[in-house]
PDB file of N, CA and C in Angstrom:
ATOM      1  N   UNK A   1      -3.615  -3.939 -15.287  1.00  0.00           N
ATOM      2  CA  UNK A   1      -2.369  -4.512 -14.847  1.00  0.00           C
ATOM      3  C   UNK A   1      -2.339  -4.502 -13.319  1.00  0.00           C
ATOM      4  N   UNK A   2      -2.116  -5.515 -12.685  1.00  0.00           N
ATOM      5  CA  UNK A   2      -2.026  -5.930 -11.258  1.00  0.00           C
ATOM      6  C   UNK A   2      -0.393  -4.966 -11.073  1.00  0.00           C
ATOM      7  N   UNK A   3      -0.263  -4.869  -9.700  1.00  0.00           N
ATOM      8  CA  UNK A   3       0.750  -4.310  -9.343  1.00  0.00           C
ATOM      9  C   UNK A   3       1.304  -4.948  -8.359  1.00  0.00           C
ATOM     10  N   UNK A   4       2.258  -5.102  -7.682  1.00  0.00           N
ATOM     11  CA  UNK A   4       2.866  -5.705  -6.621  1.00  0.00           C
ATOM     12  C   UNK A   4       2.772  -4.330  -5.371  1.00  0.00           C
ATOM     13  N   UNK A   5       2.736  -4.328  -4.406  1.00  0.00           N
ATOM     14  CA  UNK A   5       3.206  -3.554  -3.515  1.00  0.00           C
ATOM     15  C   UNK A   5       4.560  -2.726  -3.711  1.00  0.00           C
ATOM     16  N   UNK A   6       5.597  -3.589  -4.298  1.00  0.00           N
ATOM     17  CA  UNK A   6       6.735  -3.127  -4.581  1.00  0.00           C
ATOM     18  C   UNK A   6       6.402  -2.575  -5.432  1.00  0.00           C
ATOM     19  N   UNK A   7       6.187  -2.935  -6.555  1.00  0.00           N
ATOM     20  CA  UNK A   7       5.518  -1.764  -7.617  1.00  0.00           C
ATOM     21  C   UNK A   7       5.342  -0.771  -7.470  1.00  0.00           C
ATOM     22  N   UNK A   8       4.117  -0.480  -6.704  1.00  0.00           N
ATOM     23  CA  UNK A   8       3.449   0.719  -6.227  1.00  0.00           C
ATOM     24  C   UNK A   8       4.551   1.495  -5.655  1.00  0.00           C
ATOM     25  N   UNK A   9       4.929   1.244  -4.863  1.00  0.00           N
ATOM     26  CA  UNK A   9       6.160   1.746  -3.808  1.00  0.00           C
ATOM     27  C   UNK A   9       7.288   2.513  -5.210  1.00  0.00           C
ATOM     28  N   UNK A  10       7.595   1.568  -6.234  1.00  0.00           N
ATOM     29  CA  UNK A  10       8.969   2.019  -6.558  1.00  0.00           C
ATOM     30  C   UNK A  10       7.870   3.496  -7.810  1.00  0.00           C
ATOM     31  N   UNK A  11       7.057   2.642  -8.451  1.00  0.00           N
ATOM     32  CA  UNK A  11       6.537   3.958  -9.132  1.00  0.00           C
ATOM     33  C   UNK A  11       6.137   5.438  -8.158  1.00  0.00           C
ATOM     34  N   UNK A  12       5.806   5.576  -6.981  1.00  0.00           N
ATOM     35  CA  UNK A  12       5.536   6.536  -6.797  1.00  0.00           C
ATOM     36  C   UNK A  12       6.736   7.300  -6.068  1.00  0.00           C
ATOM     37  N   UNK A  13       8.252   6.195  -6.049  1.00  0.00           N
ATOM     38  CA  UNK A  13       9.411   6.792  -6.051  1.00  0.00           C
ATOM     39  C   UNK A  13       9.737   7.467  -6.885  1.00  0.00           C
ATOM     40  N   UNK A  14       9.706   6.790  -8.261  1.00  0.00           N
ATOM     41  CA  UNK A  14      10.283   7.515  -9.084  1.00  0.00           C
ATOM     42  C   UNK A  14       9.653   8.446  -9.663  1.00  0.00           C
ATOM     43  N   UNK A  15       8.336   8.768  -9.480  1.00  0.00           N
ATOM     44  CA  UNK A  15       7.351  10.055 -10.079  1.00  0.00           C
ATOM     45  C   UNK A  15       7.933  11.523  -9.112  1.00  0.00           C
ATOM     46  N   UNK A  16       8.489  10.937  -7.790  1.00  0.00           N
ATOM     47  CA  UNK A  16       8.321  12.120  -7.117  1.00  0.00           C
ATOM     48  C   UNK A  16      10.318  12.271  -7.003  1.00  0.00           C
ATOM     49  N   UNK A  17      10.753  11.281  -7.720  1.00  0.00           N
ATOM     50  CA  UNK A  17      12.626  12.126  -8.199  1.00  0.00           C
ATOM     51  C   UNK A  17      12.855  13.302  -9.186  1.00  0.00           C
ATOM     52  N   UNK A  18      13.723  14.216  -9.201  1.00  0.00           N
ATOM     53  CA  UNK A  18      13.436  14.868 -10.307  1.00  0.00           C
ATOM     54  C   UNK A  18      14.113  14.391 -11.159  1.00  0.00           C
ATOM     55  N   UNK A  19      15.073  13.561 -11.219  1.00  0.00           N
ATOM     56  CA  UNK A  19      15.735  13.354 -12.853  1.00  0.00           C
ATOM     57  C   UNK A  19      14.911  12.321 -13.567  1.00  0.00           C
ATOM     58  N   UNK A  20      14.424  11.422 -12.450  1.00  0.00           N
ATOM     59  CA  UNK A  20      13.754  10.648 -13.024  1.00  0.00           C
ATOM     60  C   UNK A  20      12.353  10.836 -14.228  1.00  0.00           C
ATOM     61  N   UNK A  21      12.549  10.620 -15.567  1.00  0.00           N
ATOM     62  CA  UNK A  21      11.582  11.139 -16.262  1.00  0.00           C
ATOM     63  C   UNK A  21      10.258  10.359 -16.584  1.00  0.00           C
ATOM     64  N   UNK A  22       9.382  11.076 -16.890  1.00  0.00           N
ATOM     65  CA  UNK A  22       8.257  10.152 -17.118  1.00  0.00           C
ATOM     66  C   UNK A  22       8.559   9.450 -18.301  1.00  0.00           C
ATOM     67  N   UNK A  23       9.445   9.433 -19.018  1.00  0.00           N
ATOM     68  CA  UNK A  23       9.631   8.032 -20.073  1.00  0.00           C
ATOM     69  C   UNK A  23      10.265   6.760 -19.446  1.00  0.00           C
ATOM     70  N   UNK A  24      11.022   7.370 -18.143  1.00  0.00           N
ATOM     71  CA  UNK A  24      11.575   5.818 -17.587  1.00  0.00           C
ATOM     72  C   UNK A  24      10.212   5.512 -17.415  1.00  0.00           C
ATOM     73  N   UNK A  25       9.170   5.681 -16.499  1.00  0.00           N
ATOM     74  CA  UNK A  25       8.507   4.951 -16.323  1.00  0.00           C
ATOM     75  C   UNK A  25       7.473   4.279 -16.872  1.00  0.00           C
ATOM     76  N   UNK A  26       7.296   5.051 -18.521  1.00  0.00           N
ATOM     77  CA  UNK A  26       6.524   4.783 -19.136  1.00  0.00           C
ATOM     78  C   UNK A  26       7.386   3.225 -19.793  1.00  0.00           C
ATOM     79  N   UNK A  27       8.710   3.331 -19.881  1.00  0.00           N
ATOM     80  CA  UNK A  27       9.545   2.128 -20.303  1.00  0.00           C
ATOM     81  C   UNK A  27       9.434   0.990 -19.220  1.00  0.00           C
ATOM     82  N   UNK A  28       9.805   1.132 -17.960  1.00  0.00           N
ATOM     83  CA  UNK A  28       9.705   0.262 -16.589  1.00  0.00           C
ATOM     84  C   UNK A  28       8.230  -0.542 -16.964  1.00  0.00           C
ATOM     85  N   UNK A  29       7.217   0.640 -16.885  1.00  0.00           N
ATOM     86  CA  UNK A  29       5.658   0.324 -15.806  1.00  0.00           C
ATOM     87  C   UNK A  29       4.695   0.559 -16.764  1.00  0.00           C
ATOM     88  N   UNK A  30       5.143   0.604 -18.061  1.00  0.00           N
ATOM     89  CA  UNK A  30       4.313   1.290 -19.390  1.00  0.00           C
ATOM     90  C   UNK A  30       3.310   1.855 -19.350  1.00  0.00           C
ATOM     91  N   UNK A  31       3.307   3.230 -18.382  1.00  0.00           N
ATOM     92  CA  UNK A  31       2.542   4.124 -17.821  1.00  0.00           C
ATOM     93  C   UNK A  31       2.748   5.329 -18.581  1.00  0.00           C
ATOM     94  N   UNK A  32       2.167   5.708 -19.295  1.00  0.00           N
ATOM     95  CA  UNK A  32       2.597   7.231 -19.982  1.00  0.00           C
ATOM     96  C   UNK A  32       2.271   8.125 -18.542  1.00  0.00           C
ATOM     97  N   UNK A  33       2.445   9.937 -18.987  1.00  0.00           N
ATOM     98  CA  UNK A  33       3.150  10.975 -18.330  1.00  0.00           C
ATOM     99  C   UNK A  33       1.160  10.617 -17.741  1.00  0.00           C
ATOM    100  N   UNK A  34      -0.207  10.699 -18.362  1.00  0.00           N
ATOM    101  CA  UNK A  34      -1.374  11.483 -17.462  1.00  0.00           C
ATOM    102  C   UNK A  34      -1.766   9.900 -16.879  1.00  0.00           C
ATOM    103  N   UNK A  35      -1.011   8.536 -17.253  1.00  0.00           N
ATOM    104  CA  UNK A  35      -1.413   7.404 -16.247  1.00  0.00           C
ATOM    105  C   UNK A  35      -0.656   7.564 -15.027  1.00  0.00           C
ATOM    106  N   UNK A  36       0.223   8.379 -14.809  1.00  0.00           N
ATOM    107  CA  UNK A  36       1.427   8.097 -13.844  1.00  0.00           C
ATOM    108  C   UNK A  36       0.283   9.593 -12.593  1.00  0.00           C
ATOM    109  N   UNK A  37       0.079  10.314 -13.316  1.00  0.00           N
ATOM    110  CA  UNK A  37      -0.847  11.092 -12.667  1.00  0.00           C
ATOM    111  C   UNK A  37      -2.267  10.736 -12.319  1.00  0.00           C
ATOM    112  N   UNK A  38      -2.592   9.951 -12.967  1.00  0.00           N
ATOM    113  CA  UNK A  38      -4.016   9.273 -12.654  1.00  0.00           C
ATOM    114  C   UNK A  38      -3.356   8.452 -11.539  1.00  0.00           C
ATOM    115  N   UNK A  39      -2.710   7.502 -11.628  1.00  0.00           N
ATOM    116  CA  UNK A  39      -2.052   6.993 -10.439  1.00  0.00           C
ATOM    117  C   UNK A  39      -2.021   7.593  -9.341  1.00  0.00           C
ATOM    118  N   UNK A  40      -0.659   8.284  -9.272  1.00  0.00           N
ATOM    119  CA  UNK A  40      -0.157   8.936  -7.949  1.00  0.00           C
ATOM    120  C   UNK A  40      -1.783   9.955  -7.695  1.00  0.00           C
ATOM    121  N   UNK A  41      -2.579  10.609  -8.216  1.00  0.00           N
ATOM    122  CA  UNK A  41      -4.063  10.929  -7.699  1.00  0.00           C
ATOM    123  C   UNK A  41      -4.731   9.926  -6.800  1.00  0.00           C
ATOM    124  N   UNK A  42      -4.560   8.784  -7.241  1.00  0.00           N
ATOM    125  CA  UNK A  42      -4.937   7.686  -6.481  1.00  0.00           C
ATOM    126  C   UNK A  42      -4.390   6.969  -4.982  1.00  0.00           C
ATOM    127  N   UNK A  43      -3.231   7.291  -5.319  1.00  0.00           N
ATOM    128  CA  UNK A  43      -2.465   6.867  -3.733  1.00  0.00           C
ATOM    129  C   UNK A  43      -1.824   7.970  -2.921  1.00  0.00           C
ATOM    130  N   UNK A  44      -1.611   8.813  -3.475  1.00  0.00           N
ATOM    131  CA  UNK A  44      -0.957   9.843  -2.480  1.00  0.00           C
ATOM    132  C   UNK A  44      -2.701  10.532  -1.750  1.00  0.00           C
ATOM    133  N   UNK A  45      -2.253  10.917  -1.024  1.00  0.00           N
ATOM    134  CA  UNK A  45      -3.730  12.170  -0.033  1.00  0.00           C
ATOM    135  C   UNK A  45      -3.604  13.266  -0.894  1.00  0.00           C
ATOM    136  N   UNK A  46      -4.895  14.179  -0.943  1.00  0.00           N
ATOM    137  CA  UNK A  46      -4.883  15.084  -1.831  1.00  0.00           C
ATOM    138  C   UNK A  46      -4.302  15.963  -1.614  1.00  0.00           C
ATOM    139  N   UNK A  47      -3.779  16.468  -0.785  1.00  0.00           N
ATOM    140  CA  UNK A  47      -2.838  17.466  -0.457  1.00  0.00           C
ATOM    141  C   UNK A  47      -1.550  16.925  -0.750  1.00  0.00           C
ATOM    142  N   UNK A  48      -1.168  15.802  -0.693  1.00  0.00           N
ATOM    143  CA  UNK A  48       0.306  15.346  -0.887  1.00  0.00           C
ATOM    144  C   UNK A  48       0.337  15.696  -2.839  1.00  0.00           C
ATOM    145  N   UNK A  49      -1.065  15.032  -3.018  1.00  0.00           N
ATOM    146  CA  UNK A  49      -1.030  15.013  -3.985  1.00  0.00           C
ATOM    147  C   UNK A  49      -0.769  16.503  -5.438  1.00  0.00           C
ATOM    148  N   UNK A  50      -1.458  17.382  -4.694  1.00  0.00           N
ATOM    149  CA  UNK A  50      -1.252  18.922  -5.124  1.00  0.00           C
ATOM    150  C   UNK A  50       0.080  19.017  -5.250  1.00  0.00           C
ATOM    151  N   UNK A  51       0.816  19.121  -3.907  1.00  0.00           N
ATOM    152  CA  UNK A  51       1.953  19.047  -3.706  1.00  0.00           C
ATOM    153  C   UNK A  51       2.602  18.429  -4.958  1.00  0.00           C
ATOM    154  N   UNK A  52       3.070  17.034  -5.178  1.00  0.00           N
ATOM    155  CA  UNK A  52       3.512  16.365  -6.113  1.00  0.00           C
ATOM    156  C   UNK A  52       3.292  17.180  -7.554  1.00  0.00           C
ATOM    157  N   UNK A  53       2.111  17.395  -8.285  1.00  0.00           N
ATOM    158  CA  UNK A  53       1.438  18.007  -9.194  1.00  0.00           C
ATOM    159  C   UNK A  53       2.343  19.735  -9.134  1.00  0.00           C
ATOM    160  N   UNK A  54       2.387  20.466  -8.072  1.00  0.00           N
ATOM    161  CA  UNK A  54       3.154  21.391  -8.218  1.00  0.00           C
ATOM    162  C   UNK A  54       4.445  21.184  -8.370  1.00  0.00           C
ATOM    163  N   UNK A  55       5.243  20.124  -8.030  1.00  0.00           N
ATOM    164  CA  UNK A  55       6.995  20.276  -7.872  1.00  0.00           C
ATOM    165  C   UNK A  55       7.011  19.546  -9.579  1.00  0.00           C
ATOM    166  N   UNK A  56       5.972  18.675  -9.817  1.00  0.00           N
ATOM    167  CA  UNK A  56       6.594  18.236 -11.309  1.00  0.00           C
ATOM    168  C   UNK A  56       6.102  19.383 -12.793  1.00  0.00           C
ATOM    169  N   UNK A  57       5.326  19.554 -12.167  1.00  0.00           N
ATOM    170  CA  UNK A  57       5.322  21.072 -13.432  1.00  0.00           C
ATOM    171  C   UNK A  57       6.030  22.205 -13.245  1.00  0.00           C
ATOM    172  N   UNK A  58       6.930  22.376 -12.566  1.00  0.00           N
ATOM    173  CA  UNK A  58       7.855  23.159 -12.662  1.00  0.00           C
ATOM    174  C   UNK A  58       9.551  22.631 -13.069  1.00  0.00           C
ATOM    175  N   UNK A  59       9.265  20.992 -12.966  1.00  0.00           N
ATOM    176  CA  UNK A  59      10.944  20.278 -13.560  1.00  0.00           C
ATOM    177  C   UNK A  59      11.200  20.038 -14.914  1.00  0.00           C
ATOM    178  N   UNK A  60      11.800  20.485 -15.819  1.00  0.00           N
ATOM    179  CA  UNK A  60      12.258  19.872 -17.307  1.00  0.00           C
ATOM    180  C   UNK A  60      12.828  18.677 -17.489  1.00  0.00           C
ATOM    181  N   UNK A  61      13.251  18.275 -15.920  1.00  0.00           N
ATOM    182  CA  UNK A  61      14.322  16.765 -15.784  1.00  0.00           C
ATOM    183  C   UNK A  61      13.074  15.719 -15.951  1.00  0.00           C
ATOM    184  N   UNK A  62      12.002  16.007 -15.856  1.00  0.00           N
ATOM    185  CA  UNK A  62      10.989  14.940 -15.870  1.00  0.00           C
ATOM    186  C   UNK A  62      10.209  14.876 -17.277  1.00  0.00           C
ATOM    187  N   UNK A  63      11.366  15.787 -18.005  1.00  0.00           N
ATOM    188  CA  UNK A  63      10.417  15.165 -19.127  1.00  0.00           C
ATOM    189  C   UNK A  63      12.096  15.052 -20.531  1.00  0.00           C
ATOM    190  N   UNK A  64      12.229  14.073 -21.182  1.00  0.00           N
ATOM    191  CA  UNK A  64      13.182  14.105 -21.600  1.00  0.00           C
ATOM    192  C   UNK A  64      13.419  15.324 -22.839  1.00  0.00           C
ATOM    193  N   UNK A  65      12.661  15.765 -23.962  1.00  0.00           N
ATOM    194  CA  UNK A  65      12.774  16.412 -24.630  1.00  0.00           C
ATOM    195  C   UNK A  65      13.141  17.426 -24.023  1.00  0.00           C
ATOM    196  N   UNK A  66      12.597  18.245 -22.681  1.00  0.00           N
ATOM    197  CA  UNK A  66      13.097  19.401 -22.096  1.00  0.00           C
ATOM    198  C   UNK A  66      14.250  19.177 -21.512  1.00  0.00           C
ATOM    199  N   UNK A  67      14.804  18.090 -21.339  1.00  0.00           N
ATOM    200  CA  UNK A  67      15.781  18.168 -20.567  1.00  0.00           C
ATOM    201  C   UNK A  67      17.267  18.406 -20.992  1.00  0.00           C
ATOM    202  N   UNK A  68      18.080  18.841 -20.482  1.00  0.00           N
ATOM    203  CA  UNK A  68      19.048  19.469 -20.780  1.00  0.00           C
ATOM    204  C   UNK A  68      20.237  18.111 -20.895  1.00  0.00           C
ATOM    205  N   UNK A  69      20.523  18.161 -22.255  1.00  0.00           N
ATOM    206  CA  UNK A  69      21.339  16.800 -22.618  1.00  0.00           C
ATOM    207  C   UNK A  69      22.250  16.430 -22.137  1.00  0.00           C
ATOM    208  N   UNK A  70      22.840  17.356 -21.548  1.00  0.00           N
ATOM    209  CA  UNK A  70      24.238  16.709 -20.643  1.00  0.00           C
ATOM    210  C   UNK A  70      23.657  16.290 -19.218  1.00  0.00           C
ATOM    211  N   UNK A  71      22.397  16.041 -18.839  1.00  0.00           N
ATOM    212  CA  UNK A  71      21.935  14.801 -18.106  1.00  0.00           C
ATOM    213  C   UNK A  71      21.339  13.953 -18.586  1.00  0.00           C
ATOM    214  N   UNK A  72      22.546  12.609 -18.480  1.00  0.00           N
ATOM    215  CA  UNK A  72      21.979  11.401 -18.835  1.00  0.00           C
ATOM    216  C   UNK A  72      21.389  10.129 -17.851  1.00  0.00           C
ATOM    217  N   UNK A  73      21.242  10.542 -17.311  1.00  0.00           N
ATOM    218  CA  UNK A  73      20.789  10.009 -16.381  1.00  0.00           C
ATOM    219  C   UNK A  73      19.837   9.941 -15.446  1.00  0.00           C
ATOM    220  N   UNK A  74      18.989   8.830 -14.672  1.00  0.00           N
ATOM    221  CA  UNK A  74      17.722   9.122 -14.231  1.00  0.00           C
ATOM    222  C   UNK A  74      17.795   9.077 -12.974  1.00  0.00           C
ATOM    223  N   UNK A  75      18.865   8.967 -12.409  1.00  0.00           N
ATOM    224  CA  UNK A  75      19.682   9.442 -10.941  1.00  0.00           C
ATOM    225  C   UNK A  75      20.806  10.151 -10.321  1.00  0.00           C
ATOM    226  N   UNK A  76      20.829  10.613  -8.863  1.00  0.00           N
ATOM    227  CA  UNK A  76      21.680  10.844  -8.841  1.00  0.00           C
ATOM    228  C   UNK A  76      22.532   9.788  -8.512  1.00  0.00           C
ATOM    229  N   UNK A  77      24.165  10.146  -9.121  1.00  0.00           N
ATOM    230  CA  UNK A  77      24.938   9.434  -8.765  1.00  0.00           C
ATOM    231  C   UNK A  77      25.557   9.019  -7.493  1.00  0.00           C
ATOM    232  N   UNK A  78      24.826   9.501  -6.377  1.00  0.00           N
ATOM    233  CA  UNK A  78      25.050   9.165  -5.112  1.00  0.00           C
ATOM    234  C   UNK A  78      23.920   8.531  -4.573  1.00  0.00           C
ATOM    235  N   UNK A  79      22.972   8.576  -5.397  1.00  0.00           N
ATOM    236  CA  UNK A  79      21.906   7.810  -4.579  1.00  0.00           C
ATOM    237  C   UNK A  79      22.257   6.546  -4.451  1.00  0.00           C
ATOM    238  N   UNK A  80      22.384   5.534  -5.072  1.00  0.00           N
ATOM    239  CA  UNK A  80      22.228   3.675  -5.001  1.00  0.00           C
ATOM    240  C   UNK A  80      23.782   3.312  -4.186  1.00  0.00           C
ATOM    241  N   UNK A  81      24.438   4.256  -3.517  1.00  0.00           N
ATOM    242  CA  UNK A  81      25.722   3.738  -3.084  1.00  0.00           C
ATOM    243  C   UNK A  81      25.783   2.651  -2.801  1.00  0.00           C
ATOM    244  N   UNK A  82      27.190   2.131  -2.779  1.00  0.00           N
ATOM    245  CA  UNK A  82      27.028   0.454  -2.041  1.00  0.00           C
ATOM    246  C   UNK A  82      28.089   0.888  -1.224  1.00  0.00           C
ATOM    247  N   UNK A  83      27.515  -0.051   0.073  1.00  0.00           N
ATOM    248  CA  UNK A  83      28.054   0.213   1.338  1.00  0.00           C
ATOM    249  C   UNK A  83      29.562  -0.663   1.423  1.00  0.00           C
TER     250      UNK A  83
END
């Protein structure tokens, strides 16, 4: 699958949000949870990349079964404000 720039850009946004779960993006970009990591291995630097790899194995918000049901949502509600 070809990607757009924007693409790229918004998937490796939303890998590195925490509410955002790896099923949105497997729904968005039909990337399951170890393509989204084969990915971001690929574009982030390896140190960014560690980085990334450590903050998401420690979140339950990134994965929906762990996540705690009274968040429904794959943002925060202050993020997309309109001005």
């Amino acid at each position: 699958m070809a990607l757009s720039a924007e693409d790229i850009s918004r998937i490796i946004e939303m890998a590195w949000e925490d509410r955002t779960p790896f099923e949105a993006i497997k729904h968005q970009y039909d990337m399951n949870e170890s393509e989204v990591i084969r990915f971001m291995r690929r574009q982030l630097k390896p140190s960014s990349f560690r980085h990334w790899r450590t903050r998401v194995s420690s979140r339950t918000t990134k994965h929906l079964k762990l996540r705690n049901p009274d968040i429904s949502r794959g943002y925060c509600s202050t993020q997309y404000k309109q001005r």
